[in-house]
Protein backbone atom coordinates (compact mmCIF):
# COMPACT_ATOMS: atom_id res chain seq x y z
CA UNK A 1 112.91 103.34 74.67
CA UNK A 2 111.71 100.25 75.34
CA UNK A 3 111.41 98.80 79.46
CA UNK A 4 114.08 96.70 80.93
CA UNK A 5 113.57 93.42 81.06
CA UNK A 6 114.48 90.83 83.84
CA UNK A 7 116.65 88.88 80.30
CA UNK A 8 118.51 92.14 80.07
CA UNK A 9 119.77 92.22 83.75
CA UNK A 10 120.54 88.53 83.76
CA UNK A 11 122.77 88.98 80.76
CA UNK A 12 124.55 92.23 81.93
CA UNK A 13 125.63 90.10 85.13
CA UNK A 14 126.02 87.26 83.41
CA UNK A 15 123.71 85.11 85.59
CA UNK A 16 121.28 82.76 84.62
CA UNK A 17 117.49 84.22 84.61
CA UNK A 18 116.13 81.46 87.40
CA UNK A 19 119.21 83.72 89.28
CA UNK A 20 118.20 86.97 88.48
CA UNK A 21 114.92 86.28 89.71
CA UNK A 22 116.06 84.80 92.87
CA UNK A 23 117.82 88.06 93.64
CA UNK A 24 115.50 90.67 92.74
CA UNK A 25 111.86 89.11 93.56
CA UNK A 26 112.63 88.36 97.12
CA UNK A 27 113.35 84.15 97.14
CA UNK A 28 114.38 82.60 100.01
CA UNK A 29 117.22 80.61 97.76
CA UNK A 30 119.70 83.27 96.44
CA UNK A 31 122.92 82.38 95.48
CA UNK A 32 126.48 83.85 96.62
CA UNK A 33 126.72 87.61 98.13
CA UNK A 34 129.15 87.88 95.11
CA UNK A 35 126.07 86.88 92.65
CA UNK A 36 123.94 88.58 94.46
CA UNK A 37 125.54 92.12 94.10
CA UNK A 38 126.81 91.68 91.03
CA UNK A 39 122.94 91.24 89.71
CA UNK A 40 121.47 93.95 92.28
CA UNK A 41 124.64 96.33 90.19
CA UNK A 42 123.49 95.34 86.93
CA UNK A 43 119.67 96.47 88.20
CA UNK A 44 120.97 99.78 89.24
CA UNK A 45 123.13 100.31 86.05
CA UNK A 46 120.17 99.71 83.81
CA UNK A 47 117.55 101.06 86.11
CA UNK A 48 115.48 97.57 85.82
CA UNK A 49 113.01 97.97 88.61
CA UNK A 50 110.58 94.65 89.39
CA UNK A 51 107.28 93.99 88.08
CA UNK A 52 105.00 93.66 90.73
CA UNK A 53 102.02 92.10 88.71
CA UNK A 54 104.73 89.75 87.73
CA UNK A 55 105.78 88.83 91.46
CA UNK A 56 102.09 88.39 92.76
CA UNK A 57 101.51 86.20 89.90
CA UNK A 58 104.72 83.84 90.79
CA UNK A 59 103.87 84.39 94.51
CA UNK A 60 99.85 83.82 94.40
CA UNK A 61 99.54 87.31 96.53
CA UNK A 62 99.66 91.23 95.45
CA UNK A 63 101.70 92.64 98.67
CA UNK A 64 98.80 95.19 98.62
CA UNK A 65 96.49 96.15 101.96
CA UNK A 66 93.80 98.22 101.20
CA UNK A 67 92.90 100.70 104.02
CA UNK A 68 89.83 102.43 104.28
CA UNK A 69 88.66 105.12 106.48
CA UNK A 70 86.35 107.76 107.08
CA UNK A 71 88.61 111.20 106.81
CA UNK A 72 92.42 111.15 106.47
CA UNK A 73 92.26 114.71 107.95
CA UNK A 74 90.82 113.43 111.14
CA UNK A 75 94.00 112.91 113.21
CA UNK A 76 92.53 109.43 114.69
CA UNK A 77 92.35 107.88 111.24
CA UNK A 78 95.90 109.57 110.17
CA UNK A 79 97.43 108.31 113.43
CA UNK A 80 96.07 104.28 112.75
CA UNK A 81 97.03 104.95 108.99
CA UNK A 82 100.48 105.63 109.80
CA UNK A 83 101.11 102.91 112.57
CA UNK A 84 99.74 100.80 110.33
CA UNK A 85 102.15 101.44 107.47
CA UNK A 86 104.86 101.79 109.66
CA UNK A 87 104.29 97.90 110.86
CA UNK A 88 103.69 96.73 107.19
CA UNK A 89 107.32 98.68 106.22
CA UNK A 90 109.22 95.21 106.77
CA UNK A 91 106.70 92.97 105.39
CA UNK A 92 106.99 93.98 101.02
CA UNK A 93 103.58 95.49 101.47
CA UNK A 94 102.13 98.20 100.56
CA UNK A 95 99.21 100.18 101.85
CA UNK A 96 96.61 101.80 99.35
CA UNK A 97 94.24 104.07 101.31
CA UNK A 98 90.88 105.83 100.77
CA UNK A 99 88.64 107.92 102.78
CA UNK A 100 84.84 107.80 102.37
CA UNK A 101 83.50 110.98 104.35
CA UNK A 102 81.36 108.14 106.06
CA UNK A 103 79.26 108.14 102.46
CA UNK A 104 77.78 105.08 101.49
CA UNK A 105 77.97 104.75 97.89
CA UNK A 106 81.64 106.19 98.40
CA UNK A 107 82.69 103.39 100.56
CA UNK A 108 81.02 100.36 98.21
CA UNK A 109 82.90 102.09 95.18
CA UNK A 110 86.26 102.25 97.51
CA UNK A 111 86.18 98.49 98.41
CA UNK A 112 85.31 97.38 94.79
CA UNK A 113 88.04 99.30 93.68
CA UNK A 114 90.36 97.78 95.96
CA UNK A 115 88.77 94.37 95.30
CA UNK A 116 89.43 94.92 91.94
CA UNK A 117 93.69 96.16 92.54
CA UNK A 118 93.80 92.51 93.73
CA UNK A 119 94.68 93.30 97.27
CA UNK A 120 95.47 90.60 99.63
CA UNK A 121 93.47 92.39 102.71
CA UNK A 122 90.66 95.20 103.37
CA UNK A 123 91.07 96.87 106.87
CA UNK A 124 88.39 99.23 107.14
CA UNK A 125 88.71 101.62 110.11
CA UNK A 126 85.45 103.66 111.79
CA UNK A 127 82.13 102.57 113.02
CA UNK A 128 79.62 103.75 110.98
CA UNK A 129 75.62 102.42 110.49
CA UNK A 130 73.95 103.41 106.91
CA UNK A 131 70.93 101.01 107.88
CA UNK A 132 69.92 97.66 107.57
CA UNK A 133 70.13 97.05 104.18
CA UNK A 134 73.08 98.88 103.46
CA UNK A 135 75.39 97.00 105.66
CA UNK A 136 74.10 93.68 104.51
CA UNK A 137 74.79 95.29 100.70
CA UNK A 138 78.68 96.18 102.42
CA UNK A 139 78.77 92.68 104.52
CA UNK A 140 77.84 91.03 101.55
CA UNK A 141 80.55 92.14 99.14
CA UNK A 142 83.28 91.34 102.04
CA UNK A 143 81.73 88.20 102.18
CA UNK A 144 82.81 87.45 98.45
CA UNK A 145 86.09 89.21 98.64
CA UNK A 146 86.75 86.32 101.86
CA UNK A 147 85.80 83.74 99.80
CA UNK A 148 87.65 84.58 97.00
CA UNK A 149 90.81 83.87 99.56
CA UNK A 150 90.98 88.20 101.16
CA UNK A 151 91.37 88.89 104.71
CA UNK A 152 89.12 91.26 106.29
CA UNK A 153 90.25 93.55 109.83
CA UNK A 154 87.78 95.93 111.59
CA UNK A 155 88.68 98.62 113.74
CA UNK A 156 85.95 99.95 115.14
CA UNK A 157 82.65 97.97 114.93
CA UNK A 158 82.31 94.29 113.69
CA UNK A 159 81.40 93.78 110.18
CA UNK A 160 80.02 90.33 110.83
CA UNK A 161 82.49 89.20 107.91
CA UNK A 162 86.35 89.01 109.18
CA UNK A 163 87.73 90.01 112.34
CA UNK A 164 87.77 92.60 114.29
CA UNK A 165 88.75 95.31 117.16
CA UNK A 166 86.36 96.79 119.31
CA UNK A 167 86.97 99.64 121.59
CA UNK A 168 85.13 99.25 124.45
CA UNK A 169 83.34 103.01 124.03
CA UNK A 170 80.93 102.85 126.63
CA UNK A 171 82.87 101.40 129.40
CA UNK A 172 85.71 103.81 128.97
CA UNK A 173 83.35 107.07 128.87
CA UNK A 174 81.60 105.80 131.95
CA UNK A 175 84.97 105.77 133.31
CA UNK A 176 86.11 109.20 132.33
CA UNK A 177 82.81 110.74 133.59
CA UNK A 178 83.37 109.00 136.73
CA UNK A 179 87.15 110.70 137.49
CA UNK A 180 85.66 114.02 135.93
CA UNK A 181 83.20 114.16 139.03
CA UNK A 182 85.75 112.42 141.72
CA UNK A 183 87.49 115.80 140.38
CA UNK A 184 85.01 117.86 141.60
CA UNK A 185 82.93 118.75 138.51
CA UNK A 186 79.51 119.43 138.59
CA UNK A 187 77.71 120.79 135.24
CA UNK A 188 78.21 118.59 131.95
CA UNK A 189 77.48 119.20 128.51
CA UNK A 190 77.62 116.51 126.09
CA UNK A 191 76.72 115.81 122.50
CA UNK A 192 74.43 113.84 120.96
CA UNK A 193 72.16 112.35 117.85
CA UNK A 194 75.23 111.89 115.95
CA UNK A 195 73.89 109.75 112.83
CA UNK A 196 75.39 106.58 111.90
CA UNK A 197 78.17 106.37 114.15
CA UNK A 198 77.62 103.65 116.81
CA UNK A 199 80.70 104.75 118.43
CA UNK A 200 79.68 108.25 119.29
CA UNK A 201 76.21 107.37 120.70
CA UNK A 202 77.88 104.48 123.06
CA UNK A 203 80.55 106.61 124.13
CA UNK A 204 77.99 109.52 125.26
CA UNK A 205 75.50 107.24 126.40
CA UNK A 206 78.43 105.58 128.98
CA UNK A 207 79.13 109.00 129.71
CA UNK A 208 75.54 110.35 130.89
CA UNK A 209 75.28 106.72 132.57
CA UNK A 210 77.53 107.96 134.80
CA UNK A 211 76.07 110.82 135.46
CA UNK A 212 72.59 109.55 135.81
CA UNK A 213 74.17 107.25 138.60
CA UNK A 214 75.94 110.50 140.22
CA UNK A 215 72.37 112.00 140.48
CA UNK A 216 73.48 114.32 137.78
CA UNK A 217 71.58 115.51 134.38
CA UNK A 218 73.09 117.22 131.86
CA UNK A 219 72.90 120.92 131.78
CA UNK A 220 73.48 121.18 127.73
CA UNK A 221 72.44 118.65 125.17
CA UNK A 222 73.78 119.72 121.53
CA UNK A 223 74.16 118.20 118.18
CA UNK A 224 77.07 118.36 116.29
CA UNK A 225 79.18 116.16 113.19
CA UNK A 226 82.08 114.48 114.54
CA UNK A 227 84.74 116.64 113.04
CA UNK A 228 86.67 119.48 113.81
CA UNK A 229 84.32 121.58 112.33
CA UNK A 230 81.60 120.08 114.39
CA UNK A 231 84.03 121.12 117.04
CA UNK A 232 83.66 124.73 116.39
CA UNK A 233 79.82 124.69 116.24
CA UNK A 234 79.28 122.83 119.61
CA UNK A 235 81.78 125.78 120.80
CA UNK A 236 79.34 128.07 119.30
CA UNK A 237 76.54 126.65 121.18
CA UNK A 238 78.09 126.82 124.70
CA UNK A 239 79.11 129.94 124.11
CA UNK A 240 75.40 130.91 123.16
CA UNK A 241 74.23 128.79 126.42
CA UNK A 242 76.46 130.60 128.79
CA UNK A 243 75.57 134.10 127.81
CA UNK A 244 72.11 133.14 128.32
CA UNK A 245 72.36 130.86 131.43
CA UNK A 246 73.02 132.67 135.12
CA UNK A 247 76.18 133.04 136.31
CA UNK A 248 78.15 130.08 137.58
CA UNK A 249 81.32 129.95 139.03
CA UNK A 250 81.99 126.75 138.27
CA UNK A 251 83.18 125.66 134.59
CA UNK A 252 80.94 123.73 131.96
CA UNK A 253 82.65 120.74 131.27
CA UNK A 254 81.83 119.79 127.85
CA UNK A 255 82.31 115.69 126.71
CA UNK A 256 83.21 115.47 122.75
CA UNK A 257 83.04 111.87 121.59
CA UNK A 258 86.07 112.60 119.69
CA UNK A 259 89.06 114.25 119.76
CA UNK A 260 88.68 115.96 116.26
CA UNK A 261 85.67 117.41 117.66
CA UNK A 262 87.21 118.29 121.52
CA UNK A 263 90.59 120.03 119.74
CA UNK A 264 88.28 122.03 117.49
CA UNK A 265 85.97 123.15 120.21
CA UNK A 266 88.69 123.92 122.38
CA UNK A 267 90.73 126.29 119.66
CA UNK A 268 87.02 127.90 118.82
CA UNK A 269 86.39 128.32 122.72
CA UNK A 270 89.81 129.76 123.12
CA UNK A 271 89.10 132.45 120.14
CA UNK A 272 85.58 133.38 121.49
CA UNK A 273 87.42 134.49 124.19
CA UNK A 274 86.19 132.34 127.24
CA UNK A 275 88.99 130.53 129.81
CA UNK A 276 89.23 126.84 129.15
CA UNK A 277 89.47 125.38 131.75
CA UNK A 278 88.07 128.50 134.04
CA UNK A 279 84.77 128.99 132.23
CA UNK A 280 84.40 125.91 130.64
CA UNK A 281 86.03 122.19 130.65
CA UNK A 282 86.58 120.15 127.76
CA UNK A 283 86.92 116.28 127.60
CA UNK A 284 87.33 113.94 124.39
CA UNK A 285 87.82 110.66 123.37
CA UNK A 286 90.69 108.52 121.07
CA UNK A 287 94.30 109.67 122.71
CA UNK A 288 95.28 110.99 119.53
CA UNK A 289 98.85 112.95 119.85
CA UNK A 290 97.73 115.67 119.44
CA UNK A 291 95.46 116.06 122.05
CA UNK A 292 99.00 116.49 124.73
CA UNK A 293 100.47 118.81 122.61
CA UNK A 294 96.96 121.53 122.51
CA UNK A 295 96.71 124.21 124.96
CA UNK A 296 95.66 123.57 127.55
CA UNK A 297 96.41 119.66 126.77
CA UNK A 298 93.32 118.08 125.98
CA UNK A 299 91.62 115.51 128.69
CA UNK A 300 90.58 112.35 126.96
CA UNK A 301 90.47 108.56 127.10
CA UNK A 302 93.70 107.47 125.36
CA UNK A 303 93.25 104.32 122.67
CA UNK A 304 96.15 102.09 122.09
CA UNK A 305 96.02 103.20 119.01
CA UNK A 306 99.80 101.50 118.28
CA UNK A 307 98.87 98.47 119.48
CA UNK A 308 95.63 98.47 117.93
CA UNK A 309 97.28 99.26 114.56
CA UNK A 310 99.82 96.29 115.24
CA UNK A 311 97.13 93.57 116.22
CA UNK A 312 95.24 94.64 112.46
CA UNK A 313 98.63 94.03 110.27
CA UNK A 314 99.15 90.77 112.57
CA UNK A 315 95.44 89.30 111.17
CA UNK A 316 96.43 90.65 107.72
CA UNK A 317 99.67 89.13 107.67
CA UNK A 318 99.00 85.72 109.17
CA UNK A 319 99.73 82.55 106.85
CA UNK A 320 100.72 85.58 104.17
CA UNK A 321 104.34 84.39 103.16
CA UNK A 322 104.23 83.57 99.51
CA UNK A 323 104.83 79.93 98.19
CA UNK A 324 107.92 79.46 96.95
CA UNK A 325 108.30 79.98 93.42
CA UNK A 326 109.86 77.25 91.06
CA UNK A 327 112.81 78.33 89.38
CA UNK A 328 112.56 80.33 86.61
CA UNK A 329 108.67 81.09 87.95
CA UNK A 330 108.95 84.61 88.42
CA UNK A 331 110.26 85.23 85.20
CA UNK A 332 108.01 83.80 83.79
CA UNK A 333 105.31 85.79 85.49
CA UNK A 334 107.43 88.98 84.13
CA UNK A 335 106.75 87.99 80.76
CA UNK A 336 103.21 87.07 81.43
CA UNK A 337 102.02 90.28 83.49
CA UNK A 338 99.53 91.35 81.53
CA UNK A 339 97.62 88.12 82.15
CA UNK A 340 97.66 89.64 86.09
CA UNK A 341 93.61 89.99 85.85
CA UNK A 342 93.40 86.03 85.86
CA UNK A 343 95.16 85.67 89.34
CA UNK A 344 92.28 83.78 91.91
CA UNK A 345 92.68 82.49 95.37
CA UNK A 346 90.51 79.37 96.64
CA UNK A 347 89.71 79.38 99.91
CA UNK A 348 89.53 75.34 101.28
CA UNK A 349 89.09 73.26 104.13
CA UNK A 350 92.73 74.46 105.29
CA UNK A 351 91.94 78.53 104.58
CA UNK A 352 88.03 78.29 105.67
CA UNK A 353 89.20 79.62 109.26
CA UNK A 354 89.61 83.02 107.31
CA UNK A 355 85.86 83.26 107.01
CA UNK A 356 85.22 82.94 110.55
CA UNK A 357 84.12 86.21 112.73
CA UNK A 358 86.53 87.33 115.91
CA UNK A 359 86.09 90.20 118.14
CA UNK A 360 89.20 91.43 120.53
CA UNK A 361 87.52 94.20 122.91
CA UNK A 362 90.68 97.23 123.96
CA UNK A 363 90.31 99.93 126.54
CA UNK A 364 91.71 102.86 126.80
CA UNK A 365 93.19 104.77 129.26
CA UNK A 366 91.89 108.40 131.56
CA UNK A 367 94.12 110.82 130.41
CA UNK A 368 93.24 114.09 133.24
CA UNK A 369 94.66 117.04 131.97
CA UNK A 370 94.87 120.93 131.57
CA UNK A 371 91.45 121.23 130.01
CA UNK A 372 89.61 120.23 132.49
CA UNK A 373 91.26 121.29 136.09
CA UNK A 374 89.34 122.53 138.25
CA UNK A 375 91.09 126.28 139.76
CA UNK A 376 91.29 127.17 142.88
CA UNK A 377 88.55 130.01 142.18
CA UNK A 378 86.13 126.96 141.06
């Protein structure tokens, strides 16, 4: 059975097809309400649905954000993901995301593969460092997806192409180390030598800076991947160190760079048998949701991950209302879709502002909770 056409549904309402087109691809000059739901009936009756090669052709943009991020199943990337999409709901956008388990090779493939769906902006979420020249290969593909008229957003480390936002990582550990020891704690583990991820070193090394200025060294250094799974081998290692180490009444506190990694330590802790917070303490960093709803609830330095999330669609969205199409344009461009490949986008004197780099710098927020009190045995 052959498609529906945009000619069938103007004939069944018996509009012209310059008015079909205004109704169902979004213009900003429809006719009537009458018109207008007699042609959105005649849609539904013959289950015509728009072309949306055809619209991005008539409107010189896809609708389509490609978001890419390190692991869906981390619940910092999931929570970002979904205020993101949640912001672009009203906009006629949609969100194509892919996860590169922080993989070099994965992430080039991902962003030529969106490049090549057309999409009107890359948002790439994480911090990650592969090496010198492998972020200049990375930076230098954004570079010609900019030029070619895309929009570039950050979240997490600037890519020296776009713009971006920065947590402030080492700041806000310092800070959480700092109300951890007004608190009364006293012995610290924390994690380190994470690979790649300029995040997790700043965030511990703000976190022993605080320490070192406390006159306090870390009793436990351990290495661990900044997952959940990581989370359950640092737990394996304090457990190891405290059957080892002399007594002590007072708890280990243990800093995890991330709340994937805190949550999972915390649940391994918990099964090992040992008291959190009695025996040992258990801090993280992001403010994902889940970290108030663990047991105990999860001490950490909260992101504004929502408002992060709604400054990123803000960039992408900026100057990103389509031209208005001629009459009888997008109809045309229905006809024409398979021609979709040709679409290009100059960037000018009047779009060269998109190539320019910008940094906005959040903090979070001390979030003291369960996992770290300090009992009246302590």
């Amino acid at each position: 059975m052959p498609a529906v056409r945009l000619t069938d549904v103007a004939q069944d309402a018996g509009v012209s097809l310059a008015t079909a087109s205004r109704v169902l691809n979004g213009s900003a000059r429809v006719p009537g309400k009458a018109v207008a739901e007699r042609v959105e009936a005649s849609a539904r009756r013959l289950g015509y649905v728009p072309n949306a090669q055809a619209q991005a052709l008539a409107r010189s943009r896809s609708g389509l954000i490609g978001l890419v991020v390190h692991d869906i199943s981390d619940p910092y990337f999931a929570t970002l993901a979904r205020a993101m999409q949640q912001q672009l709901f009203d906009s006629n956008s949609q969100v194509l995301l892919t996860q590169t388990n922080r993989d070099l090779d994965t992430e080039v493939r991902a962003i030529r593969s969106l490049v090549s769906q057309q999409v009107d902006a890359l948002v790439l979420v994480g911090s990650h460092r592969y090496g010198d020249e492998s972020d200049t290969a990375i930076r230098t593909l954004l570079e010609g997806f900019v030029r070619n008229g895309g929009k570039v957003v950050g979240l997490g480390q600037s890519l020296g192409v776009g713009r971006t936002i920065v947590p402030d990582n080492a700041a806000a550990a310092h800070e959480l180390a700092t109300s951890l020891i007004v608190e009364g704690h006293r012995r610290f583990a924390v994690v380190e030598g994470i690979a790649g991820i300029p995040s997790a070193g700043d965030r511990t090394g703000g976190f022993v800076a605080a320490l070192t200025e406390a006159g306090i060294e870390p009793e436990l250094n351990l290495q661990a991947d900044l997952t959940r799974t990581g989370g359950h081998r640092l737990a394996e290692g304090i457990a190891a160190h405290l059957t080892a180490a002399e007594q002590d009444d007072a708890p280990l506190c243990v800093f995890a760079p991330a709340d994937v990694m805190a949550l999972g330590a915390l649940g391994e802790l918990r099964r090992r048998g040992l008291d959190v917070p009695g025996q040992v303490a258990v801090a993280g960093f992001g403010g994902v949701p889940g970290a108030a709803d663990s047991h105990p609830t999860l001490t950490t330095i909260a992101l504004p991950l929502d408002d992060m999330a709604r400054r990123a669609i803000q960039w992408v969205l900026e100057d990103a209302s389509p031209r208005e199409a001629a009459p009888g344009d997008e109809a045309a461009g229905d006809e024409a879709a398979g021609d979709a490949a040709g679409r290009t986008a100059a960037v000018d004197a009047a779009t060269g502002d998109r190539a320019q780099t910008a940094e906005v710098h959040v903090r979070g927020e001390v979030r003291l909770r369960e996992s770290t009190a300090l009992t009246a045995a302590s």
